[in-house]
C-alpha atoms as a PDB file:
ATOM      1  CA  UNK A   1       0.000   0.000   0.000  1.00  0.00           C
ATOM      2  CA  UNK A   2       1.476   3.464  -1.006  1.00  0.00           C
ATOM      3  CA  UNK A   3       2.454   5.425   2.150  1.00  0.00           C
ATOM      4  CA  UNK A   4      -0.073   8.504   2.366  1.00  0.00           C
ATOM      5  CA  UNK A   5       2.402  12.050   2.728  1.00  0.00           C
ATOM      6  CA  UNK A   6       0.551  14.672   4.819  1.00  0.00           C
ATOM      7  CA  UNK A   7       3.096  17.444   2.754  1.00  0.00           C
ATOM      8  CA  UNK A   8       4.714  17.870  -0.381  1.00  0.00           C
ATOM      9  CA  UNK A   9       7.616  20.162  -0.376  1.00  0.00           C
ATOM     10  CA  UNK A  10       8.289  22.103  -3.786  1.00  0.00           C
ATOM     11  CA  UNK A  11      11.389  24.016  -3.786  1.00  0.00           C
ATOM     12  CA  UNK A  12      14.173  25.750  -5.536  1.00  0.00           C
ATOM     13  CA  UNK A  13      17.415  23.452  -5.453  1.00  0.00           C
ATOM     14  CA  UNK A  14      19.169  26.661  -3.882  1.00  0.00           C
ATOM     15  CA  UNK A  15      17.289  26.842  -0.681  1.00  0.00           C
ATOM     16  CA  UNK A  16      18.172  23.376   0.081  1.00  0.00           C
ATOM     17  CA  UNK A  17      19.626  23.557   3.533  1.00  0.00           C
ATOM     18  CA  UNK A  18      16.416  25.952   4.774  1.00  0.00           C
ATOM     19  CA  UNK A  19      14.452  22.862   3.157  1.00  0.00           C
ATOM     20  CA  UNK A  20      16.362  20.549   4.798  1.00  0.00           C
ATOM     21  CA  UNK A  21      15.593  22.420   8.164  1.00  0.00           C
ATOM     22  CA  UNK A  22      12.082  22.823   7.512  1.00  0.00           C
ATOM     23  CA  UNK A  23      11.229  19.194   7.237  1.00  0.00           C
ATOM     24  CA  UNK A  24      12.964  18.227  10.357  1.00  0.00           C
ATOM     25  CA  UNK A  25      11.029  20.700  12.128  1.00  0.00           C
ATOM     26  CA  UNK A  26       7.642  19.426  10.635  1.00  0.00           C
ATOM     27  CA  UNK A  27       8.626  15.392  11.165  1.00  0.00           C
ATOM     28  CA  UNK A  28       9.754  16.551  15.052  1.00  0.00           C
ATOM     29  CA  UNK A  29       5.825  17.485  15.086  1.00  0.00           C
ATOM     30  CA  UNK A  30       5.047  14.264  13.819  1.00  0.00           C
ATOM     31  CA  UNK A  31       4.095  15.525   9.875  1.00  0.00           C
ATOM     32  CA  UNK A  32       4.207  13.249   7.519  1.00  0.00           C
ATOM     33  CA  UNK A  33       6.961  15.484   4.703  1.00  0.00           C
ATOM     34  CA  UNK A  34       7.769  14.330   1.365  1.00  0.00           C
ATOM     35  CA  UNK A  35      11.071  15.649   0.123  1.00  0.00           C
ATOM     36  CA  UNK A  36      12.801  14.386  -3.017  1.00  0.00           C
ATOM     37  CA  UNK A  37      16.109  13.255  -1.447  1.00  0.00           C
ATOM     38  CA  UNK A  38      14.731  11.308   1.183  1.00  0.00           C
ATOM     39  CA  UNK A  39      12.385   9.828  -1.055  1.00  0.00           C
ATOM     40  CA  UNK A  40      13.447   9.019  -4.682  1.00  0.00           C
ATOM     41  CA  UNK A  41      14.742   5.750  -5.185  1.00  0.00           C
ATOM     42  CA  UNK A  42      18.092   5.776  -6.976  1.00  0.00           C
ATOM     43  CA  UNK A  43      17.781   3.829 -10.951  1.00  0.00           C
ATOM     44  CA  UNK A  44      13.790   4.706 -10.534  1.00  0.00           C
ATOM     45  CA  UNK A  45      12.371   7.272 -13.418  1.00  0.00           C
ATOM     46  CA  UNK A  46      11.820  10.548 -10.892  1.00  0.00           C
ATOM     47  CA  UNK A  47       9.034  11.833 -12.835  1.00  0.00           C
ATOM     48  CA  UNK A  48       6.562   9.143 -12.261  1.00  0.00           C
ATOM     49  CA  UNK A  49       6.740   9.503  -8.410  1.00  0.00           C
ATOM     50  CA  UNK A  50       6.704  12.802  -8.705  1.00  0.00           C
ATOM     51  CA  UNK A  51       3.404  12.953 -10.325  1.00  0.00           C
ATOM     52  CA  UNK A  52       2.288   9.905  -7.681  1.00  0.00           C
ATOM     53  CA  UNK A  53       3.288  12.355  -5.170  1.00  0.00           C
ATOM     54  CA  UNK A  54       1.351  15.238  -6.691  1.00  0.00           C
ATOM     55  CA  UNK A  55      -1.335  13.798  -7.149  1.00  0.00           C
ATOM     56  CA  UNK A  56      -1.906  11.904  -3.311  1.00  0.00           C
ATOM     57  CA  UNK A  57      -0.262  14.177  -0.835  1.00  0.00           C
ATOM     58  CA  UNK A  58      -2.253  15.587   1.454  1.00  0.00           C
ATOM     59  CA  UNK A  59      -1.425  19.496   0.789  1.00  0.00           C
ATOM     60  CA  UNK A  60       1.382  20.647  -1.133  1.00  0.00           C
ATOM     61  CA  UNK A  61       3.810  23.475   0.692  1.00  0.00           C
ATOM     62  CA  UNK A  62       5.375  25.387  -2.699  1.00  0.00           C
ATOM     63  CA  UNK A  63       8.493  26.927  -0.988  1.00  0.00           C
ATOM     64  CA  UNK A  64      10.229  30.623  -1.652  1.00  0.00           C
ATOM     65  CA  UNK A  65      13.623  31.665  -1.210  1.00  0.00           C
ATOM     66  CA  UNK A  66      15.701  34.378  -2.080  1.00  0.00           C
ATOM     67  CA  UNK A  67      15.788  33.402  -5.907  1.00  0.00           C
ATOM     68  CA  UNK A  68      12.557  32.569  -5.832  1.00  0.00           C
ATOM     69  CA  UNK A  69      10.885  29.505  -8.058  1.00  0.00           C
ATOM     70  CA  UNK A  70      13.137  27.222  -8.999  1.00  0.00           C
ATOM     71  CA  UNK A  71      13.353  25.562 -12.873  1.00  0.00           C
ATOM     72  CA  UNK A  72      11.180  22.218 -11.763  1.00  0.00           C
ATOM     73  CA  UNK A  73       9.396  24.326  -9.023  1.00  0.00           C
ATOM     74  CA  UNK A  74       6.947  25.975 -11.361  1.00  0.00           C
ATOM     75  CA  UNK A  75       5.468  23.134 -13.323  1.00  0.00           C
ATOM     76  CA  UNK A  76       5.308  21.006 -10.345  1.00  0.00           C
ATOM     77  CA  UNK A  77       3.496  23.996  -8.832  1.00  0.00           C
ATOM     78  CA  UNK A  78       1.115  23.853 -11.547  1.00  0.00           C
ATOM     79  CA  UNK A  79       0.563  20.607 -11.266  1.00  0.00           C
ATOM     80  CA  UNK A  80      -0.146  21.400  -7.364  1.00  0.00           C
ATOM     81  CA  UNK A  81      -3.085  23.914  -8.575  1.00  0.00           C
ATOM     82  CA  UNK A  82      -4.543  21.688 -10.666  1.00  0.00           C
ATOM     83  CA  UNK A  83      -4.877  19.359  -7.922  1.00  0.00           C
ATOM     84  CA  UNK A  84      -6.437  21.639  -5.754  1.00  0.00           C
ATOM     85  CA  UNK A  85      -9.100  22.556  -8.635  1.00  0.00           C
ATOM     86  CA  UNK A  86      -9.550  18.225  -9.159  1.00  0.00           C
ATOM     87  CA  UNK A  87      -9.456  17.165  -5.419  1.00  0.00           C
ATOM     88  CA  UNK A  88      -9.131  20.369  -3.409  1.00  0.00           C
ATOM     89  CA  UNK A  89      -6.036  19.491  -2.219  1.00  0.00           C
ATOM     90  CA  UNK A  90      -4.620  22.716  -0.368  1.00  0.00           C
ATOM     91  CA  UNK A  91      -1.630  24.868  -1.712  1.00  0.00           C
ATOM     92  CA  UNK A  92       0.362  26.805   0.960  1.00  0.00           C
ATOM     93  CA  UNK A  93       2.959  29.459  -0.249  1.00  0.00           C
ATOM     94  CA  UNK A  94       5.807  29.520   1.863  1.00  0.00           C
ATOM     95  CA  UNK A  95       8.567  32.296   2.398  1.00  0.00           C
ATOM     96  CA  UNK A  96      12.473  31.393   3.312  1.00  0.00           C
ATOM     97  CA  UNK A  97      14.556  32.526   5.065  1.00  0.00           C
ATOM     98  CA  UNK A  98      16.150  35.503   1.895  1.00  0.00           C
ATOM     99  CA  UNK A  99      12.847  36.096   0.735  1.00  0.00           C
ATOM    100  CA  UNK A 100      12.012  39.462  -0.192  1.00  0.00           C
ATOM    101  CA  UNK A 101      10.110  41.813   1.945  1.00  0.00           C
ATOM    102  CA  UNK A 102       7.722  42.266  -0.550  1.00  0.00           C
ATOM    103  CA  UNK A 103       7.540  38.924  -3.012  1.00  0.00           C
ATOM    104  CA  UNK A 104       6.691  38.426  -6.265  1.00  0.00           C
ATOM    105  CA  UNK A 105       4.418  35.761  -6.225  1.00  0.00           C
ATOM    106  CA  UNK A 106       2.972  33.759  -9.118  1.00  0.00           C
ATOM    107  CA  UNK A 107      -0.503  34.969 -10.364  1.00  0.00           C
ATOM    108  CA  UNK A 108      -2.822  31.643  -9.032  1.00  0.00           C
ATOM    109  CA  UNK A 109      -0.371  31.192  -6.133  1.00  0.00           C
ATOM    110  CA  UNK A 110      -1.230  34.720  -4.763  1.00  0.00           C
ATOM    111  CA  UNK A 111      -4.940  33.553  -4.183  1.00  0.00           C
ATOM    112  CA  UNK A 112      -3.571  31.354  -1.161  1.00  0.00           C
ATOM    113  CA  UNK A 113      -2.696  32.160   2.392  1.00  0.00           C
ATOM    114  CA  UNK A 114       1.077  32.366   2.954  1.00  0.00           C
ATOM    115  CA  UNK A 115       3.347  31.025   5.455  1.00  0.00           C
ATOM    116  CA  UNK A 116       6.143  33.422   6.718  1.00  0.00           C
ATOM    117  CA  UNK A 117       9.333  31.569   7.919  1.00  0.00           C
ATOM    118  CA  UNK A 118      11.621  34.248   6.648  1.00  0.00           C
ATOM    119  CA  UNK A 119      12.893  33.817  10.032  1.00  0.00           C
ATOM    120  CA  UNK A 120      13.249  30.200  10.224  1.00  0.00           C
ATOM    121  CA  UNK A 121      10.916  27.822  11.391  1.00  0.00           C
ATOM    122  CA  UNK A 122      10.174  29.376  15.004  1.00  0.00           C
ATOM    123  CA  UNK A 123       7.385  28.670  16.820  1.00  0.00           C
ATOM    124  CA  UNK A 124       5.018  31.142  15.018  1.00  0.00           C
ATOM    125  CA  UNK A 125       5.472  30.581  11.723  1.00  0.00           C
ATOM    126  CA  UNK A 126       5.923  26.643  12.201  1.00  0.00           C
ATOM    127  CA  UNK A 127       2.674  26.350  13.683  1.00  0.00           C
ATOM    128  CA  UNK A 128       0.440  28.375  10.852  1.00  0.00           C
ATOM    129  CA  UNK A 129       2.421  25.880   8.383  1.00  0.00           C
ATOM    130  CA  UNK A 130       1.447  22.831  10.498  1.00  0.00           C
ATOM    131  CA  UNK A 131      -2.357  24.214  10.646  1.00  0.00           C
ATOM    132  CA  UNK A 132      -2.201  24.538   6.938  1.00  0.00           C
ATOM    133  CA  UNK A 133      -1.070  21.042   6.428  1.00  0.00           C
ATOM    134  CA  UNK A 134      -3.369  19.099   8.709  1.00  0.00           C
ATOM    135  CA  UNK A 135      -6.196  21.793   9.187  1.00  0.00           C
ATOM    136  CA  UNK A 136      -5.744  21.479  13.261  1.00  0.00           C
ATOM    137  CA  UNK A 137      -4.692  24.390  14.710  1.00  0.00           C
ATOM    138  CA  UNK A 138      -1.888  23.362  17.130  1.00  0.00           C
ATOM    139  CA  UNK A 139      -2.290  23.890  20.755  1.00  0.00           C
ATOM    140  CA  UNK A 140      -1.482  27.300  22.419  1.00  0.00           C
ATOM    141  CA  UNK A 141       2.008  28.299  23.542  1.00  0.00           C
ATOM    142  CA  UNK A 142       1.037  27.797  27.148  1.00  0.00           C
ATOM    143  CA  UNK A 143      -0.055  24.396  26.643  1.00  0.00           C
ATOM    144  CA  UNK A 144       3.097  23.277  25.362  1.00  0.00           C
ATOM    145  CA  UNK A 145       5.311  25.032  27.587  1.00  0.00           C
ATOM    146  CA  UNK A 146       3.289  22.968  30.427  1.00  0.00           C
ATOM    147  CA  UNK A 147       4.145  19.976  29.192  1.00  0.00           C
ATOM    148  CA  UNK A 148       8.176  21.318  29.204  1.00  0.00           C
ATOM    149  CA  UNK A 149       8.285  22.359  32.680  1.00  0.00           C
ATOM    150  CA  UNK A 150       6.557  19.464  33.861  1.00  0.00           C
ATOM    151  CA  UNK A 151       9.663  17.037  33.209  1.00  0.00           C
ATOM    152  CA  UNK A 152      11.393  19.414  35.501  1.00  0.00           C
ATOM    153  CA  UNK A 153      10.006  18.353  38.550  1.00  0.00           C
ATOM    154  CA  UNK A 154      12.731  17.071  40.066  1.00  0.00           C
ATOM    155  CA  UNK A 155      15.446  18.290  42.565  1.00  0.00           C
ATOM    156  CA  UNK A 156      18.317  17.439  40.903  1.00  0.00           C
ATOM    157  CA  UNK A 157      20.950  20.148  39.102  1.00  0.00           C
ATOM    158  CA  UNK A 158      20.307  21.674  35.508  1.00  0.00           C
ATOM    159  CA  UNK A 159      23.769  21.345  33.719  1.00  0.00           C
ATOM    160  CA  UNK A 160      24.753  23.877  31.010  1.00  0.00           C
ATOM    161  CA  UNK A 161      23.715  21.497  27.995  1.00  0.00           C
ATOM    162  CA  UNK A 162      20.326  21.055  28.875  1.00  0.00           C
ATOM    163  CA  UNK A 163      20.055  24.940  30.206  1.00  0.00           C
ATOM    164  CA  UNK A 164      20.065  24.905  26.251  1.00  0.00           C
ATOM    165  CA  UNK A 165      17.616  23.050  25.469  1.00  0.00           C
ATOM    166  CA  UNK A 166      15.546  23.821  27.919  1.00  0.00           C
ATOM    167  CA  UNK A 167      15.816  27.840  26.586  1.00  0.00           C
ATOM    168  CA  UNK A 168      15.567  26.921  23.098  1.00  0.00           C
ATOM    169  CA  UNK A 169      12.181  25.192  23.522  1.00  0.00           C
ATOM    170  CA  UNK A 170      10.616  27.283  25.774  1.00  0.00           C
ATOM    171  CA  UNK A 171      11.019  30.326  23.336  1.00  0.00           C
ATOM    172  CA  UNK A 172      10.832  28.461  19.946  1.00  0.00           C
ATOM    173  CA  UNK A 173       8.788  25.234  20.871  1.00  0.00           C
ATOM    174  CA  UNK A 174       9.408  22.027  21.213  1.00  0.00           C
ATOM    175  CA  UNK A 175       9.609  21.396  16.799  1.00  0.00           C
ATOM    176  CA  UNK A 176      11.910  24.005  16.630  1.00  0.00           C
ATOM    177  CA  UNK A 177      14.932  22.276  14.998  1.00  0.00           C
ATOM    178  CA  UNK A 178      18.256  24.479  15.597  1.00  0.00           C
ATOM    179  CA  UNK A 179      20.559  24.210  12.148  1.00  0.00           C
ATOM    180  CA  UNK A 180      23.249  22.068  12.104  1.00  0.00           C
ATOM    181  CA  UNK A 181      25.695  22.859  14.602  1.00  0.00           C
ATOM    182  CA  UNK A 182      29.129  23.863  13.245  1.00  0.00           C
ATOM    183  CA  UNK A 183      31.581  23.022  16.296  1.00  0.00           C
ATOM    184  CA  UNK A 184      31.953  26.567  17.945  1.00  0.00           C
ATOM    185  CA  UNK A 185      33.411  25.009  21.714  1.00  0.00           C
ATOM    186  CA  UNK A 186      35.969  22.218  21.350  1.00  0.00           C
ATOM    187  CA  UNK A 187      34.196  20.619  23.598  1.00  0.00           C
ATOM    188  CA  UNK A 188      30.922  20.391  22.159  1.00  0.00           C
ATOM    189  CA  UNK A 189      31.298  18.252  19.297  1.00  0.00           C
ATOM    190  CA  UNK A 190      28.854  18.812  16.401  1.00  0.00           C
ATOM    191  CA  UNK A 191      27.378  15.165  17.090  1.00  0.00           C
ATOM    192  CA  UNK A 192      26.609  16.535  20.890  1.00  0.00           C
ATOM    193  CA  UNK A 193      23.215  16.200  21.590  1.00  0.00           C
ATOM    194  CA  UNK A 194      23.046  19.652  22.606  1.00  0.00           C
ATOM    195  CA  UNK A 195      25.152  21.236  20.418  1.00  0.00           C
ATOM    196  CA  UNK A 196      23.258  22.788  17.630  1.00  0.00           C
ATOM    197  CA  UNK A 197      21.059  24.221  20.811  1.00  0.00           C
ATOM    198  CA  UNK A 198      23.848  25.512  22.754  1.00  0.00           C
ATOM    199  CA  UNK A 199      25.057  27.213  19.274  1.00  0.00           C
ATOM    200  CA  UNK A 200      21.821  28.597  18.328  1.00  0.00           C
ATOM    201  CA  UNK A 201      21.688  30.613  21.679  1.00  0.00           C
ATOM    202  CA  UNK A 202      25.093  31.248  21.557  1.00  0.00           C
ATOM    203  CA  UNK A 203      24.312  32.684  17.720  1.00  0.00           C
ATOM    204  CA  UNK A 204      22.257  35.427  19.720  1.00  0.00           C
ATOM    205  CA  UNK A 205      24.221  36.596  22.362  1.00  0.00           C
ATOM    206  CA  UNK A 206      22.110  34.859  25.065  1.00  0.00           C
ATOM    207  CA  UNK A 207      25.001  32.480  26.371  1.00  0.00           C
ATOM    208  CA  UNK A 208      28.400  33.221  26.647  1.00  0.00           C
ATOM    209  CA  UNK A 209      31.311  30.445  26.377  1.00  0.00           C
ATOM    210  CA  UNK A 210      32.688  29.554  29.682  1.00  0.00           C
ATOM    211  CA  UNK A 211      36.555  29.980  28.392  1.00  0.00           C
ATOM    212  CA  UNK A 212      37.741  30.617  24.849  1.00  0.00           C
ATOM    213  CA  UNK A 213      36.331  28.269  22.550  1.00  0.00           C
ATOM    214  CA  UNK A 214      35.291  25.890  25.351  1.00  0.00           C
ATOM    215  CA  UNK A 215      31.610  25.802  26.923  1.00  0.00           C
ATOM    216  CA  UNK A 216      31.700  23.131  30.104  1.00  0.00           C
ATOM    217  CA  UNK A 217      28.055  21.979  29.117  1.00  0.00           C
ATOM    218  CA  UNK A 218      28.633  18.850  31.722  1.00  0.00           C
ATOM    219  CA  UNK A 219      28.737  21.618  34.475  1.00  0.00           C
ATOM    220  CA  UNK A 220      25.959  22.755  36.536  1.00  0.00           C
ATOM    221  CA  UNK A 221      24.409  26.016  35.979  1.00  0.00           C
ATOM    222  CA  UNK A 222      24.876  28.229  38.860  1.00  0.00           C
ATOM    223  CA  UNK A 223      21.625  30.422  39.666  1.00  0.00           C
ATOM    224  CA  UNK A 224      23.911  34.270  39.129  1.00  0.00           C
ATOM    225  CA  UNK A 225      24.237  32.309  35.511  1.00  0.00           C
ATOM    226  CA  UNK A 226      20.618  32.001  35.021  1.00  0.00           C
ATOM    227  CA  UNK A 227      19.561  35.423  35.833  1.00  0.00           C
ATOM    228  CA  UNK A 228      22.376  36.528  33.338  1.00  0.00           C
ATOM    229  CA  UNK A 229      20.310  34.188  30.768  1.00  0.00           C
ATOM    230  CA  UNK A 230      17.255  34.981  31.271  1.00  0.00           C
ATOM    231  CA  UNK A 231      17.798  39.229  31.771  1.00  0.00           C
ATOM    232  CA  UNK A 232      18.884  38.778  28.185  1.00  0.00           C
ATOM    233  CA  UNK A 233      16.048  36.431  26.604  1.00  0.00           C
ATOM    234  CA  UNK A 234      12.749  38.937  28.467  1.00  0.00           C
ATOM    235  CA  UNK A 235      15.144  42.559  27.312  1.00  0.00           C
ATOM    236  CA  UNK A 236      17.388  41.492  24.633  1.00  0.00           C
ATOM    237  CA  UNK A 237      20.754  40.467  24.002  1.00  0.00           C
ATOM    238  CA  UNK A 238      22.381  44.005  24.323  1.00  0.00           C
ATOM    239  CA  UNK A 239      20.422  45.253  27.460  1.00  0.00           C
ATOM    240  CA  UNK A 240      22.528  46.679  30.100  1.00  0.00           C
ATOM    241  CA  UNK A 241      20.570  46.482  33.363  1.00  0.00           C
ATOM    242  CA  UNK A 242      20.747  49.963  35.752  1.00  0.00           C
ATOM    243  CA  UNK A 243      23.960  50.051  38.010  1.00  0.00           C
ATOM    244  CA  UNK A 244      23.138  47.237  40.736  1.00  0.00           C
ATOM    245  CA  UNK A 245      22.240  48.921  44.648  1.00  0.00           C
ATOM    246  CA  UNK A 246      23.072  45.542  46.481  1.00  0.00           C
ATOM    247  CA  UNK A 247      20.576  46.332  48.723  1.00  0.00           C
ATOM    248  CA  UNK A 248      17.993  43.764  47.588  1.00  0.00           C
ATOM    249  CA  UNK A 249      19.487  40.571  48.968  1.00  0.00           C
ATOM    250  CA  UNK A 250      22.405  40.274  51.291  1.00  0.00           C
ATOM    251  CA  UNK A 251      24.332  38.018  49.424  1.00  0.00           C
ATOM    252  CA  UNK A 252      24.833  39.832  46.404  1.00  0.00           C
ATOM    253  CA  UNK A 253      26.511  43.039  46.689  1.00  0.00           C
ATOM    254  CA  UNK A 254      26.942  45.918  44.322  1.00  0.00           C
ATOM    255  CA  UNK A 255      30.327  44.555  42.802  1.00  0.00           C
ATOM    256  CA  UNK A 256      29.283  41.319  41.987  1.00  0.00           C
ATOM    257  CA  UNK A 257      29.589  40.158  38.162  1.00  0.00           C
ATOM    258  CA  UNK A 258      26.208  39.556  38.196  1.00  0.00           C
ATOM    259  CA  UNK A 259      24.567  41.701  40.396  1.00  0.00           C
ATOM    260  CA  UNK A 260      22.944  43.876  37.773  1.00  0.00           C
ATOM    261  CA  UNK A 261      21.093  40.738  36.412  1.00  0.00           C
ATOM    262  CA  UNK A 262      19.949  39.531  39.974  1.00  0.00           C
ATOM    263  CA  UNK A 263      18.644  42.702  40.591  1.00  0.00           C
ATOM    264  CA  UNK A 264      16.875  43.170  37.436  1.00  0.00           C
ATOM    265  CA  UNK A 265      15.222  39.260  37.421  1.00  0.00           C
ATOM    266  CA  UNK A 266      13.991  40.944  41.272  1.00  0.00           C
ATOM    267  CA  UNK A 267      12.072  43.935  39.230  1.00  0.00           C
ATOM    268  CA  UNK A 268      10.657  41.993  36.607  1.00  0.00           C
ATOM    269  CA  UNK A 269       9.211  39.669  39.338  1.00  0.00           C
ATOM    270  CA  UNK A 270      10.858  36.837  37.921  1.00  0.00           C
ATOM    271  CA  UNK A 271      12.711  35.833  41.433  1.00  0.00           C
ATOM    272  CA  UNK A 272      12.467  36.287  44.895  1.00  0.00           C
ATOM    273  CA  UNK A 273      15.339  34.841  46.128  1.00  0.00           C
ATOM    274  CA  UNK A 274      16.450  31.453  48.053  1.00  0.00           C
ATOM    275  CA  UNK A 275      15.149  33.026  51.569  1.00  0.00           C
ATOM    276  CA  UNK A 276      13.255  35.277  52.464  1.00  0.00           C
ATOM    277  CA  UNK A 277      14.637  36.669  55.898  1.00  0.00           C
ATOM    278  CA  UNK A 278      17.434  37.221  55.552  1.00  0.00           C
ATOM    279  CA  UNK A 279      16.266  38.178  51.759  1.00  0.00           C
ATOM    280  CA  UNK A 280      19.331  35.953  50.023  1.00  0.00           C
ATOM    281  CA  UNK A 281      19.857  35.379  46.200  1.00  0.00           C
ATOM    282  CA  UNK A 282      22.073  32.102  46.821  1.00  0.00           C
ATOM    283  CA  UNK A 283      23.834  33.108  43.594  1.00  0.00           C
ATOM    284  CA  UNK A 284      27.102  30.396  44.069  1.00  0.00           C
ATOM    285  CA  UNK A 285      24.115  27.551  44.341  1.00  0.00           C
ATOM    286  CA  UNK A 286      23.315  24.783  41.408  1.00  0.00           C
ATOM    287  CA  UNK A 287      20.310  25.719  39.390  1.00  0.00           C
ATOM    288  CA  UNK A 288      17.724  22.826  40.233  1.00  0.00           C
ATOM    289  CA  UNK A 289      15.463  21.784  37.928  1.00  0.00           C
ATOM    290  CA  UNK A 290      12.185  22.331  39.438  1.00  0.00           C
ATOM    291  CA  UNK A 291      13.796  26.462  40.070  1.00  0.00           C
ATOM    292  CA  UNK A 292      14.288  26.379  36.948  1.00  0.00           C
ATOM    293  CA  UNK A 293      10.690  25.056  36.184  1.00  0.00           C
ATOM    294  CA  UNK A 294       9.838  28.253  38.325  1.00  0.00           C
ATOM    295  CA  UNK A 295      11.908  30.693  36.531  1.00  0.00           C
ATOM    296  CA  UNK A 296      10.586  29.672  33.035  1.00  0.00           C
ATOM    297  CA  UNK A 297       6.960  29.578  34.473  1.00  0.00           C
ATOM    298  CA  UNK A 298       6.993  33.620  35.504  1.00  0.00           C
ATOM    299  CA  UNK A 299       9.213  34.225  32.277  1.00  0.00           C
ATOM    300  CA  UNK A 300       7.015  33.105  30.176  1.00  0.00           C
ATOM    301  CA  UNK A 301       4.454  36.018  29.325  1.00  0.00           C
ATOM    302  CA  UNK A 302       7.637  37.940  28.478  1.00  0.00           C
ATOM    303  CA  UNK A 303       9.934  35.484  26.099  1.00  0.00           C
ATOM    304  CA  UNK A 304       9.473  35.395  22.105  1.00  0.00           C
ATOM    305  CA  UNK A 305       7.258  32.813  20.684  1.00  0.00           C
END
């Protein structure tokens, strides 16, 4: 019996790696994606399964880059319009990552709802694509992030590789698929588990190395490193909090490296400290999983989607 595809992905050979991305992300939410490399049997004529493909996919996703429609793209486009006269079958314009700001769209394919994922396949865009495709809307932001913290119920230490996880799919969602990781730290090898998350937050300034060219992501994260973290995820990666007063919890005086952050995680009501009298930050403490369950929790009205 011929396997049914929930998505057939029309592209321009030049946006491969974005394409590449983009079906991990959708098969990490459990979408059914048919892409030509992973599916064209070698010595097989390519044109007869791609007009089986065509013509029993679910929805077709016709994908634009910077270059826009590629040789092949447009008749197999067609072909995808024609199917949704026959059979319905829905057509979803998509924008890459290099797509212009203002696209120039084929004639039929501007009667369709588009898909922006100009900045990669975050959260946002990821799940209006996934609605397209199997016409249920996936479930809010909140509900997911639920589901996150609660495998963090647990006393035991967050180390630095999971911290980056943890980050990345609390802002992005759990189908957010980092690309490939190109072996920034020496030690975080590119077949780390974490390391294409630990480079996409180090890509925007939210994490810092813990040495030149080395990261420590066996270590534990120490709670004056998450407030660093998280200061820069809710503000942005080049916030400077105000000048720190050291009056807000014994334990963390004016001059230390991270009292600025502390502070500023106080005022956004984000932490209250470790005790309450006397108020203490416990900043030279392990990060525990369930605080960090906590921190997430009362960040979450203020982190990107």
């Amino acid at each position: 019996m011929t396997e049914v595809f929930d998505v057939f992905l029309s592209y321009n050979s030049k946006d491969k790696r974005a394409v590449r991305q983009l079906a991990q992300a959708l098969r990490a939410q459990d979408v059914r994606v048919w892409l030509d490399e992973d599916e064209l049997v070698p010595g097989r004529p390519w044109q007869d399964a791609l007009e089986e493909i065509i013509q029993t996919a679910r929805t077709a996703a016709v994908l634009v880059g910077k270059d826009g429609l590629g040789p092949w793209e447009i008749p197999e486009m067609r072909a995808c319009l024609s199917e949704f006269v026959n059979r319905k079958m829905p057509v979803i314009p998509v924008l890459l990552p290099g797509a212009p700001q203002k696209p120039e769209l084929p004639l039929f394919l501007r009667a369709f709802t588009w898909v922006d994922l100009r900045s990669g396949p975050g959260k946002g865009g990821l799940d209006r694509l996934i609605w397209g495709i199997t016409g249920k809307k996936p479930e809010p932001r909140a509900s997911e992030l639920a589901k996150i913290l609660d495998a963090l119920r647990t006393n035991s230490p967050v180390n630095r590789a999971d911290m980056a996880i943890l980050i990345v799919q609390a802002t992005r969602g759990r189908g957010f698929v980092p690309p490939p990781a190109q072996g920034i730290f020496r030690d975080v090898p590119t077949s780390h588990r974490a390391a294409a998350f630990i480079e996409q937050l180090y890509r925007e300034r939210i994490i810092n190395g813990h040495s030149p060219n080395l990261y420590r992501p066996d270590a534990k994260v120490l709670r004056a490193e998450i407030a660093v973290v998280l200061v820069r995820l809710i503000h942005g990666a080049s916030y400077v909090p105000p000048r720190a007063t050291g009056a807000i919890f014994r334990d963390v005086p004016a001059d230390h490296w991270a009292a600025i952050y502390i502070e500023q995680l106080y005022r956004d009501g984000i932490t209250k400290g470790c005790n309450k009298k006397p108020p203490l930050y416990c900043p030279d403490q392990p990060l525990l999983k369930e605080q960090m369950a906590i921190f997430l929790r009362r960040s979450s009205s203020d982190l990107d989607t």
